[in-house]
Protein backbone atom coordinates (compact mmCIF):
# COMPACT_ATOMS: atom_id res chain seq x y z
CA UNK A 1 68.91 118.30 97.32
CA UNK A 2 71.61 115.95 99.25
CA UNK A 3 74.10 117.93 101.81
CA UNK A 4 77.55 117.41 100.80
CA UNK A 5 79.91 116.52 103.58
CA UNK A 6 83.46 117.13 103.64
CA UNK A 7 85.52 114.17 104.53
CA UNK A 8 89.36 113.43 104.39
CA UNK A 9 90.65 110.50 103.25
CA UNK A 10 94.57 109.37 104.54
CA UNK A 11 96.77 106.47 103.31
CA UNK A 12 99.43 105.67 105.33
CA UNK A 13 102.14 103.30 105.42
CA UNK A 14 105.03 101.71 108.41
CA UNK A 15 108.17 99.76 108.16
CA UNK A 16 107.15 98.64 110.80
CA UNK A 17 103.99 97.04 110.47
CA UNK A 18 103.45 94.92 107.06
CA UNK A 19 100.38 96.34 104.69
CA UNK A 20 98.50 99.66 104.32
CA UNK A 21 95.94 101.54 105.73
CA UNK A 22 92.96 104.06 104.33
CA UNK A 23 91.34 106.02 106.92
CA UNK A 24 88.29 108.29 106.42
CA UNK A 25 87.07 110.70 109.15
CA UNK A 26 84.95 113.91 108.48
CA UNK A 27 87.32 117.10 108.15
CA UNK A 28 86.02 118.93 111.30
CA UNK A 29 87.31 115.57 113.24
CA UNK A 30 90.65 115.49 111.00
CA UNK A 31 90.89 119.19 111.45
CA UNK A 32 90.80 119.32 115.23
CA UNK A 33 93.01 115.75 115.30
CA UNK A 34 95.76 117.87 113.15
CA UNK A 35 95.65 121.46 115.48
CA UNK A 36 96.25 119.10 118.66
CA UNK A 37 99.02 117.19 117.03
CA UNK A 38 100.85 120.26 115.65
CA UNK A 39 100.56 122.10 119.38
CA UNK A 40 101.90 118.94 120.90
CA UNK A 41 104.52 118.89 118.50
CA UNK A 42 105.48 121.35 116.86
CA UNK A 43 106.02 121.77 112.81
CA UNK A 44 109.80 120.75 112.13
CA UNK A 45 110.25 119.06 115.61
CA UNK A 46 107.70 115.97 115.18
CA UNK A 47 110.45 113.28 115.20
CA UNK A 48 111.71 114.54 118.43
CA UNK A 49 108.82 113.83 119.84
CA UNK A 50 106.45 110.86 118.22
CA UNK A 51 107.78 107.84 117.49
CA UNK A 52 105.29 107.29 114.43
CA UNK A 53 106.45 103.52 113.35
CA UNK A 54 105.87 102.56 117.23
CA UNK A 55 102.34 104.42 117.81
CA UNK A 56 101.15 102.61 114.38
CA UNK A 57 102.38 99.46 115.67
CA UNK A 58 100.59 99.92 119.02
CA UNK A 59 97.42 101.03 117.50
CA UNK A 60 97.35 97.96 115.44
CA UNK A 61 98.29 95.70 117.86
CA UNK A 62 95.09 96.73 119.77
CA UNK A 63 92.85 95.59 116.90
């Protein structure tokens, strides 16, 4: 019998930066990626604090 593994899949999108991207990483990974995020910033106070058109553009530009 195969061993399912749970994996997340996010699309996400910048006005920024032209195009689309699909990301898949398994759920633990996504999981811990999501706790960190929300205890750096907060539920309702994340555009106070992460510029999210700028970080996509950096993270692209590195590629």
């Amino acid at each position: 019998m195969r061993k399912l593994t749970k994996r997340m899949c996010v699309a996400a999108a910048s006005a920024a930066v032209a195009g689309r991207a699909v990301l898949g990483a398994r759920s633990t990974a996504a999981k811990a990626f999501l706790q960190d995020t929300k205890a750096a910033a907060p539920q309702d106070t994340e555009s106070g604090h992460i510029d999210w058109d700028a970080e996509l553009a950096d993270l692209l530009a590195e590629t």
